[in-house]
Protein backbone atom coordinates (compact mmCIF):
# COMPACT_ATOMS: atom_id res chain seq x y z
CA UNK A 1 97.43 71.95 56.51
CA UNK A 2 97.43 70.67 60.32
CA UNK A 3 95.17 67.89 61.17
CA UNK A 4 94.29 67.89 64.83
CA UNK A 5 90.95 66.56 65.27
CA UNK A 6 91.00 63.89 67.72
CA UNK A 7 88.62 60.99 67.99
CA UNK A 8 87.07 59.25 71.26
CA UNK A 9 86.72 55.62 70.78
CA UNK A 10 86.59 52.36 72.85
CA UNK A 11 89.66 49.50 72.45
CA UNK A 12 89.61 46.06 73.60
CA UNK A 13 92.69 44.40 74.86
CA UNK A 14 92.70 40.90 75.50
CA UNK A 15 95.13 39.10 78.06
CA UNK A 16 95.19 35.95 79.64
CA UNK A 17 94.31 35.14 82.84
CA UNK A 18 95.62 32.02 85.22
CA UNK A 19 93.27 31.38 88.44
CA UNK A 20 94.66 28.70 90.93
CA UNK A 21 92.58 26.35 92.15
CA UNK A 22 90.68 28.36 94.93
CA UNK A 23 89.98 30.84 92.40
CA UNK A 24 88.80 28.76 89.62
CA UNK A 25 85.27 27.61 91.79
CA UNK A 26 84.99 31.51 93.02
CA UNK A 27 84.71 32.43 89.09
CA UNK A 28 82.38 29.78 88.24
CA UNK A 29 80.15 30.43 90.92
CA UNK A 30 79.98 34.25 88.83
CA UNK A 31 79.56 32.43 85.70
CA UNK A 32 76.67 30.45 86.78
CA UNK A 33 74.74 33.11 88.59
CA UNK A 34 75.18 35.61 85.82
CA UNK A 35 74.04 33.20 83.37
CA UNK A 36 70.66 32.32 86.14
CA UNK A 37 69.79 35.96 85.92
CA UNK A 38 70.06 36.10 82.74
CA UNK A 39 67.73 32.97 82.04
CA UNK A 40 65.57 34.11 83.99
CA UNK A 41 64.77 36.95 83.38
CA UNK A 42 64.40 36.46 79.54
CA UNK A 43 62.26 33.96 80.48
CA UNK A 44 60.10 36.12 82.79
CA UNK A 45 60.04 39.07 79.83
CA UNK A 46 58.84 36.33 77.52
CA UNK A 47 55.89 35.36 79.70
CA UNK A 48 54.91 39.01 80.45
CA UNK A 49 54.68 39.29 76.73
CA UNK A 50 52.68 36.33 76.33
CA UNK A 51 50.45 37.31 79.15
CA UNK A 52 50.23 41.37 78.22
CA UNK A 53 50.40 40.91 74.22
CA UNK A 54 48.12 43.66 72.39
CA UNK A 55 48.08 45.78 75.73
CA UNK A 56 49.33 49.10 76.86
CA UNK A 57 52.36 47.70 78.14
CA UNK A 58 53.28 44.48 76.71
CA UNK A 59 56.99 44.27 77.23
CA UNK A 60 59.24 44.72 80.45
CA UNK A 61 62.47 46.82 80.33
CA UNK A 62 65.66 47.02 81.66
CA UNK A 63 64.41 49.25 84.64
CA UNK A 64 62.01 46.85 85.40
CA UNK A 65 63.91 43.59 85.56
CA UNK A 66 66.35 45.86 87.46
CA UNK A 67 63.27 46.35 90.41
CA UNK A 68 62.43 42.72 90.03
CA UNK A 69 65.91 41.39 90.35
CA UNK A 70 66.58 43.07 93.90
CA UNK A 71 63.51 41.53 95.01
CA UNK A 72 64.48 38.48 94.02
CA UNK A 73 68.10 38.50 95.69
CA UNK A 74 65.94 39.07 98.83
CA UNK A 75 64.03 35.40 98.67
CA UNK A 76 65.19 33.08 101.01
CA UNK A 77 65.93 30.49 97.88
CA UNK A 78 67.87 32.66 95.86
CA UNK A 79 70.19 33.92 99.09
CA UNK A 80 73.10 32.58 97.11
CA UNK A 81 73.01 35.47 94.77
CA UNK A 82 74.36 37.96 97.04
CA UNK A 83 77.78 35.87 96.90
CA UNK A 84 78.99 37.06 93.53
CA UNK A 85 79.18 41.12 92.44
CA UNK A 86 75.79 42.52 91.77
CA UNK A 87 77.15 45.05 89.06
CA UNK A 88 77.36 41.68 87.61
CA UNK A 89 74.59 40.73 87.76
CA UNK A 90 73.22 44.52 86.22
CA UNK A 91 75.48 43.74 83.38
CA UNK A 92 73.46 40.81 82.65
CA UNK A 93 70.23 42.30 82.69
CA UNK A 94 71.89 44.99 80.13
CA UNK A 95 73.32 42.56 77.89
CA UNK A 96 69.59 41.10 77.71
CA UNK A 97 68.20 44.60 76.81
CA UNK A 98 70.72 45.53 74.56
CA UNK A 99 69.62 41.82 72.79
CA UNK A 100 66.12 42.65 72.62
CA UNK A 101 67.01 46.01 71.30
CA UNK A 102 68.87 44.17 68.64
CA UNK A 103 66.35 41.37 67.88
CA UNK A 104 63.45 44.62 67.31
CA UNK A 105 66.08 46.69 65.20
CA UNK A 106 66.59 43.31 62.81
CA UNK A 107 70.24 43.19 63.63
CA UNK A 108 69.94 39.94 65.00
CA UNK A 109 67.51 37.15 66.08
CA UNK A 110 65.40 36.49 69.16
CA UNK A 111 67.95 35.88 72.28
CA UNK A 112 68.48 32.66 73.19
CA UNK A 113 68.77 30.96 76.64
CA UNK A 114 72.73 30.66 77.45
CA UNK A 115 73.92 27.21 78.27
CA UNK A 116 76.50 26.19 80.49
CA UNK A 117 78.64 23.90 78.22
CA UNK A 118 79.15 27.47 75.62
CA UNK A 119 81.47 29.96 76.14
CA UNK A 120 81.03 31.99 79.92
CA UNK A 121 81.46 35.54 80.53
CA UNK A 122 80.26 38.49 82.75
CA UNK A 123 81.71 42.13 82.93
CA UNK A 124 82.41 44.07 85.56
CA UNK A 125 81.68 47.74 85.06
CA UNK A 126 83.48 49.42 87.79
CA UNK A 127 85.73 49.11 91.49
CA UNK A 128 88.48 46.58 89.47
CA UNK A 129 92.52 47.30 89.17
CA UNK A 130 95.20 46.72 87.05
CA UNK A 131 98.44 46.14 88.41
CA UNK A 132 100.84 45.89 85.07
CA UNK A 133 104.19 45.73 87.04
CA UNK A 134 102.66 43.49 89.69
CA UNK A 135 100.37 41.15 86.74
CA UNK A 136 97.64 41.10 88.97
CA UNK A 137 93.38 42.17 87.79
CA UNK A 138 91.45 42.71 91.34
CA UNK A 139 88.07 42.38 91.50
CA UNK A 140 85.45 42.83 93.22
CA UNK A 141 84.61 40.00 95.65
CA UNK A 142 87.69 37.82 94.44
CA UNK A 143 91.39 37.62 95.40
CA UNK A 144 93.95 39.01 92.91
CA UNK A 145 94.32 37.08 89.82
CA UNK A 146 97.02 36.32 87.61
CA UNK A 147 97.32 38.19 84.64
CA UNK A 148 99.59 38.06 81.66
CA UNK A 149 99.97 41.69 80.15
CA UNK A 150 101.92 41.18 76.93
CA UNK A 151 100.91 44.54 75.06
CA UNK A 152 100.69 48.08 76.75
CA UNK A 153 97.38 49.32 77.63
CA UNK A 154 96.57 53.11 76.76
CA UNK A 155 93.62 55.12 77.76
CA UNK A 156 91.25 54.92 80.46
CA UNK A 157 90.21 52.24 81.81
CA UNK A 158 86.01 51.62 81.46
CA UNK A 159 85.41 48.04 82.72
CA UNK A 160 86.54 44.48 82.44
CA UNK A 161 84.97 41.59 80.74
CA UNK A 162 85.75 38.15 81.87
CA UNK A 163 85.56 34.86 80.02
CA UNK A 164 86.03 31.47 80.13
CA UNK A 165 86.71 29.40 76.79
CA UNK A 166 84.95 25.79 76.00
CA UNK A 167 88.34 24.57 76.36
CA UNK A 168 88.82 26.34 80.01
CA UNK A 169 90.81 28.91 79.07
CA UNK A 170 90.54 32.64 80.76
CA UNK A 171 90.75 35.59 79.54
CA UNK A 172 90.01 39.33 80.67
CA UNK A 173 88.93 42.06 77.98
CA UNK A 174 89.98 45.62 79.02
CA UNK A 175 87.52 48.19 77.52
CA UNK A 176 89.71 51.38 77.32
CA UNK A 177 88.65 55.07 75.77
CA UNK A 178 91.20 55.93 73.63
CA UNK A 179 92.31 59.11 72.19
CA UNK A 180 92.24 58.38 68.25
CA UNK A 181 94.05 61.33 66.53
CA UNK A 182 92.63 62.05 62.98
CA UNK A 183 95.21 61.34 60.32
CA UNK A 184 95.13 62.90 56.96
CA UNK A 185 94.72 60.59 53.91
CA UNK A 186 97.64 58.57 52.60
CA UNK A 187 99.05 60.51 49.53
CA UNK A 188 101.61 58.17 49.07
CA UNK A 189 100.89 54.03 48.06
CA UNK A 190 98.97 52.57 45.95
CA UNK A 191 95.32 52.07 44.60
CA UNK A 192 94.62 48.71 44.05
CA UNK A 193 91.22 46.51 43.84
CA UNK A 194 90.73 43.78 45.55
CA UNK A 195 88.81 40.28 44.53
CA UNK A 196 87.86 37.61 47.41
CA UNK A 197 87.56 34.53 46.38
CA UNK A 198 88.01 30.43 47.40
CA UNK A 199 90.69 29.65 45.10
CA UNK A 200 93.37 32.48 45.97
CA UNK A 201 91.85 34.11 49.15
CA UNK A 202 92.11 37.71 47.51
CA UNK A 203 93.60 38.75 43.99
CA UNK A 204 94.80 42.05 43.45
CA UNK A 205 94.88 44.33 40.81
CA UNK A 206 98.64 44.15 40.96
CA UNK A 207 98.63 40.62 39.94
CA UNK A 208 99.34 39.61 43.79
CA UNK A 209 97.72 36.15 44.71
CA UNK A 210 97.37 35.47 48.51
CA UNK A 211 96.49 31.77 48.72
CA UNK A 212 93.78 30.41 51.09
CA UNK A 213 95.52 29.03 54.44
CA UNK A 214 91.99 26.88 54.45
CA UNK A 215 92.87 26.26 58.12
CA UNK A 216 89.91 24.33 59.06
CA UNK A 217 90.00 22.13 56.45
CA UNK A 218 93.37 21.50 57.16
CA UNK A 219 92.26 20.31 60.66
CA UNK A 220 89.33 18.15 59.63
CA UNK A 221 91.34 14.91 59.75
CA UNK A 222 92.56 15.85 63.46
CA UNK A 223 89.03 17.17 64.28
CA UNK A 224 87.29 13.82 62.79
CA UNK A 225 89.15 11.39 64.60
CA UNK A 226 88.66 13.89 68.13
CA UNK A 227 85.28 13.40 67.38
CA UNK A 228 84.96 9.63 66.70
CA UNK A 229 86.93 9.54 70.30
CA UNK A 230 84.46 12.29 72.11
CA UNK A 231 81.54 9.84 70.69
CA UNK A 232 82.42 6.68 72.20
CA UNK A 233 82.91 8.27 75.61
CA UNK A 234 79.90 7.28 78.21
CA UNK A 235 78.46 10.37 79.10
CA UNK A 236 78.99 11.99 82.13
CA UNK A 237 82.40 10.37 82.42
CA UNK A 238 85.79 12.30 83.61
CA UNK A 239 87.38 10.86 80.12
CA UNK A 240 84.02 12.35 78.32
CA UNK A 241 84.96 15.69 79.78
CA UNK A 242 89.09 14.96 78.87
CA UNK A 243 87.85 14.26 75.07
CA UNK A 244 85.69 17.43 74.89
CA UNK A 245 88.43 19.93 75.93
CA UNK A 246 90.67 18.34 73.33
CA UNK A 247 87.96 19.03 70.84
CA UNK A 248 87.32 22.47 71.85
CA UNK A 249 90.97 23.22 72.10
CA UNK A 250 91.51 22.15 68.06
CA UNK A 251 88.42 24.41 67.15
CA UNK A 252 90.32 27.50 69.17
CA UNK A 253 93.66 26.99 67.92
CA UNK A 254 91.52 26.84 64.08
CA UNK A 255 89.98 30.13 65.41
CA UNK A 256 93.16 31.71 66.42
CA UNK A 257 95.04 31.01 63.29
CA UNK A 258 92.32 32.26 61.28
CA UNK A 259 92.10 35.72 62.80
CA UNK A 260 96.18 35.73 63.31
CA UNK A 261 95.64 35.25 59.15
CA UNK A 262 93.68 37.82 59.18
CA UNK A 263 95.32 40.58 60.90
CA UNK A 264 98.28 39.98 59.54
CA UNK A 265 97.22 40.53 56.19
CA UNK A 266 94.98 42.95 56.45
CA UNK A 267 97.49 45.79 57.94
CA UNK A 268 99.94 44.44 55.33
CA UNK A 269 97.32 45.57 53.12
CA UNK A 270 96.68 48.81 54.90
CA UNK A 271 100.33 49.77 54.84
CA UNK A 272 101.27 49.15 51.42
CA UNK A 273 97.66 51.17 50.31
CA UNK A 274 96.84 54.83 49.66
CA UNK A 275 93.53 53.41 48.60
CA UNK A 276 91.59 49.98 48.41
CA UNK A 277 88.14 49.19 46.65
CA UNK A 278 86.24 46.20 47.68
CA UNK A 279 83.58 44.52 47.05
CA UNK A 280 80.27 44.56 49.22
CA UNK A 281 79.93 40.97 49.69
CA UNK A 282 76.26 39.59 51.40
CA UNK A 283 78.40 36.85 53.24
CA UNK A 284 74.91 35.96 55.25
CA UNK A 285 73.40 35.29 51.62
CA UNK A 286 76.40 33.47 49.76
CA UNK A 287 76.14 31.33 53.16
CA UNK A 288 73.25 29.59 51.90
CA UNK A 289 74.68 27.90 49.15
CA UNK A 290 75.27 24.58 51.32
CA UNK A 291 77.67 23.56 48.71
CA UNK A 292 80.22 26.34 49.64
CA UNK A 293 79.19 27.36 52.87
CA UNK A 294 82.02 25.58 55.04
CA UNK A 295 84.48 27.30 52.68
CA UNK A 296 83.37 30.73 52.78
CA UNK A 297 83.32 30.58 56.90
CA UNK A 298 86.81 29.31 56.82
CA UNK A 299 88.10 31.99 54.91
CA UNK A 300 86.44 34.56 57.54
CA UNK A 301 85.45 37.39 54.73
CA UNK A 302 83.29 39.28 56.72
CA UNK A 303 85.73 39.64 59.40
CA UNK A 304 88.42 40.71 57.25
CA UNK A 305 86.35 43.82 55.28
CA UNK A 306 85.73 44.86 59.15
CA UNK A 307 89.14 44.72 59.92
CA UNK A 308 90.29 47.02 56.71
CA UNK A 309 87.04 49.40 57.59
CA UNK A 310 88.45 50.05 61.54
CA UNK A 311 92.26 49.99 60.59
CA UNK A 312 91.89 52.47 57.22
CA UNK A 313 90.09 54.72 59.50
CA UNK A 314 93.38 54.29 62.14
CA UNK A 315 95.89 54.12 59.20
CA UNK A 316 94.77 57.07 56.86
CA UNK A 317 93.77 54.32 54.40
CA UNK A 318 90.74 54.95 52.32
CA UNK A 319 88.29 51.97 51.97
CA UNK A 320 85.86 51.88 48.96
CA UNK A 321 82.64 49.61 48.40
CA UNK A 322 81.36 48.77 45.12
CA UNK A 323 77.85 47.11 45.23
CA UNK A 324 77.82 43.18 45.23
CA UNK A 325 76.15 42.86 41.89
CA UNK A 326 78.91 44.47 40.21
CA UNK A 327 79.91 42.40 37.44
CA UNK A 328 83.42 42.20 38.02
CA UNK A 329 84.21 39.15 36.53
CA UNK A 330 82.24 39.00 33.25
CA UNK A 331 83.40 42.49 32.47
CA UNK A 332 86.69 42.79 29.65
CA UNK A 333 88.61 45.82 31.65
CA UNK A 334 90.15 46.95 28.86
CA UNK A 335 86.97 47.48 26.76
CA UNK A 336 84.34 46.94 29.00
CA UNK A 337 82.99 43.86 26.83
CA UNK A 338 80.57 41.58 29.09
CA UNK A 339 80.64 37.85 28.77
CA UNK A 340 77.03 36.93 30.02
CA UNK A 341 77.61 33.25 29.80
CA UNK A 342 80.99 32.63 31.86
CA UNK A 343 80.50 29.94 34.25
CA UNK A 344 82.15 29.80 37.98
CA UNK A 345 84.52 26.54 36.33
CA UNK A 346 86.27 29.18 33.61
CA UNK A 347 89.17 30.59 35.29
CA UNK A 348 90.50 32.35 32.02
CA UNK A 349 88.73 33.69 28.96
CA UNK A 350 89.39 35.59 25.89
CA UNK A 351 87.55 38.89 25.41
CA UNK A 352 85.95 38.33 21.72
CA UNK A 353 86.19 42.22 21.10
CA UNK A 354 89.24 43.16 21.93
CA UNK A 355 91.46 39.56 21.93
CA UNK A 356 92.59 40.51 25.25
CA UNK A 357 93.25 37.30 27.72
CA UNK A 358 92.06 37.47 30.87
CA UNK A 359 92.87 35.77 34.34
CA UNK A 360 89.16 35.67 35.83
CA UNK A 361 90.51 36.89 39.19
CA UNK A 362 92.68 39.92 37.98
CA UNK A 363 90.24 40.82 35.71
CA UNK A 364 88.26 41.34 38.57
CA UNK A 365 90.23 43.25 40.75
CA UNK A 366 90.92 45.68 37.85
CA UNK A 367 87.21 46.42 37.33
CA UNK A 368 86.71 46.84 41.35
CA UNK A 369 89.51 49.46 40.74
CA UNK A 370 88.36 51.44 37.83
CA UNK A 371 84.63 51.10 39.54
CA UNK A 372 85.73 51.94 42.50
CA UNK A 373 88.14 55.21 41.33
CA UNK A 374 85.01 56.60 39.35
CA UNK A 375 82.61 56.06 42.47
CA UNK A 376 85.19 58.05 44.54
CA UNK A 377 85.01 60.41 42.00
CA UNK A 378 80.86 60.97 41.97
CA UNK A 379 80.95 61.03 45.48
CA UNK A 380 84.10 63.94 45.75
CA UNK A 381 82.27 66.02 43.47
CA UNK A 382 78.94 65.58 44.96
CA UNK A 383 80.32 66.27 48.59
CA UNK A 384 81.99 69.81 47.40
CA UNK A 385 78.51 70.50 46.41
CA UNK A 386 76.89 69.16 49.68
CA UNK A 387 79.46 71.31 51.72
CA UNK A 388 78.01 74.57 50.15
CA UNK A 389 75.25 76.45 51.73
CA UNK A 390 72.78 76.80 49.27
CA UNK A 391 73.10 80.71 49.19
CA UNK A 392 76.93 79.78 48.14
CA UNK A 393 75.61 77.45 45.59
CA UNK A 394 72.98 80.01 44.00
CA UNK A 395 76.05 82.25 43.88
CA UNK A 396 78.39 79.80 42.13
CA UNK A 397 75.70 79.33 39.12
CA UNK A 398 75.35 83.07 39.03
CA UNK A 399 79.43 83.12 38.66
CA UNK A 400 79.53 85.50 41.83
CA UNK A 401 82.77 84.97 43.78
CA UNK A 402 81.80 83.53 47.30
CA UNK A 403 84.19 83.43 50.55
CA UNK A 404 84.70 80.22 52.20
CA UNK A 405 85.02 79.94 55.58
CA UNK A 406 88.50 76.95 56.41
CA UNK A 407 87.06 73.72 57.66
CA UNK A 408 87.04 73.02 61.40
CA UNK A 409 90.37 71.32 62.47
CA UNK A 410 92.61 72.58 59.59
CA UNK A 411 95.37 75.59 60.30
């Protein structure tokens, strides 16, 4: 069997970028009139709303803020927008219908006015180069800037999104379209369950313990006494400004060692795995508990189930959900005994049927296993059914031999 489907897909790579000093005011003057447009014009689309509610057409789109923004550009007072790229500005406009169109699909709330002290960006769409061997990005309207290009970049370039950190950092994210060949499943590996929790950051069904690197609250002391520092600053001052970058710079190097976490151990995971069943945690809900919250966003779960979903598909790896109310942990694996009254402070028990001791987080990553091996199983015996036509199935229950037709992509 050949596989030779191939798969389109977009892939992001991030480098750093290092403006001089004429450069620097040239890419905040981009910053700030992106983030103008963008303002404004959410403002304006709330007001027509406000104004238009229960009417024909209540709501502006992206094709009219598009009309109203080159009128605008044409006003003597807002000359100064004609200095930056207007694809730019476009981008902006698209960004704030893409957030509406999020906000009415429920994927996310109402968009929000952008502020100058967050995080800056705007993308450039088109007319930019790369020149690797030079490690130069051109763009349009701005000299040549600095680039470091530590990875190589494969596929076609699409367009360019640049960004400025809270702590002042650049950066430049390359959207490529990649040629993602379809790899057959693993046959060779293992099958193991997995169990997230704050104790050990995941259990296996192996046995394997990978202990929480807890790297934010490993930075609190650092990050309090930053704080107490940024605090006594008078406002407005040049050491108020020295105090916040040091305080944004902790929170990025907490961010980057998360994610480095993250990656590494999730294509550790991918490599070592024919086969891994998780568990469909609501991270949004278990977020609530204001107890555990600060815990569960330092360990980044959410992050690292998308980060097995993208790389299994890359890897040949098959990923498995089991639904979150599962009981994983009350359940004896070895006869399927359930312990309704086991508390979140018993890390062992004994199974009262079958004498068996357990390790609370093993025991779960076994039953995500044997959950998630019969699940696979439903669902491969219900898909050979849902490939048939239903002439082919009529046949089958008649016990009529049928000729299948090879799938698409297999030799």
């Amino acid at each position: 069997m050949c596989y030779n489907n191939a798969m389109i897909t977009n892939q992001a790579f991030k480098f750093r970028l290092y403006p001089n000093a004429e450069q620097r005011p040239a890419l905040d003057r981009q910053f700030g009139c992106v983030r103008f447009v963008y303002n404004h014009f959410l403002r304006l689309r709330m007001d027509y709303y406000a104004a238009h509610k229960g009417k024909e057409k209540q709501g502006l789109n992206y094709n009219d803020t598009s009309r109203m923004l080159t009128a605008l550009k044409r006003q003597p007072e807002h000359a100064w927008l004609q200095e930056v790229n207007s694809q730019a500005l476009q981008v902006a406009l698209r960004n704030l219908d893409t957030a509406y169109g999020n906000f009415f699909a429920g994927r996310a709330k109402f968009p929000r006015f952008k502020s100058r002290r967050d995080k800056q960006s705007f993308g450039v769409p088109q007319h930019f180069t790369l020149d690797i061997e030079r490690g130069c990005l051109t763009l349009p309207k701005l000299t040549p800037l600095k680039i470091v290009v530590h990875r190589p970049v494969t596929g076609t370039l699409k367009s360019v999104t640049i960004t400025r950190s809270p702590s002042g950092r650049y950066f430049a994210s390359l959207m490529c379209e990649v040629e993602v060949q379809d790899r057959p499943p693993k046959r060779k590996g293992k099958e193991i369950g997995l169990d997230l929790g704050l104790k050990s950051f995941a259990v296996t069904s192996q046995g394997e313990k990978i202990d929480p690197p807890q790297h934010l609250r490993r930075a609190e002391k650092m990050l309090c006494r930053l704080q107490r520092q940024l605090s006594r600053k008078q406002k407005g001052s040049q050491n108020r400004e020295k105090a916040r970058v040091k305080v944004a710079r902790l929170h990025e190097k907490v961010a980057n060692q998360r994610a480095d976490f993250l990656h590494k151990q999730s294509r550790r995971l991918i490599d070592e795995s024919q086969a891994i069943y998780v568990e469909d945690l609501n991270v949004k809900g278990l977020l609530t508990n204001h107890h555990l919250a600060k815990s569960i966003s330092d360990a980044g779960w959410g992050e690292f189930l998308r980060q097995l979903q993208y790389k299994g598909a890359w890897y040949g790896c098959r990923l498995e959900a089991i639904g979150p109310f599962f009981p994983s942990s009350k359940l004896c694996h070895r006869c399927g005994y359930r312990k309704t009254d086991l508390t979140l402070a018993e890390r062992e028990w004994d199974c009262p049927e079958c004498h068996t001791h357990h390790d609370r987080d093993v025991n779960a990553a076994l039953n995500i296993l044997f959950e998630g091996r019969a699940k696979s199983a439903m669902k491969r015996r219900a898909g050979i059914a849902r490939t048939q036509t239903p002439g082919e199935i009529r046949a089958r229950r008649a016990g009529l031999r049928t000729r299948k037709l090879p799938p698409s992509g297999v030799e």
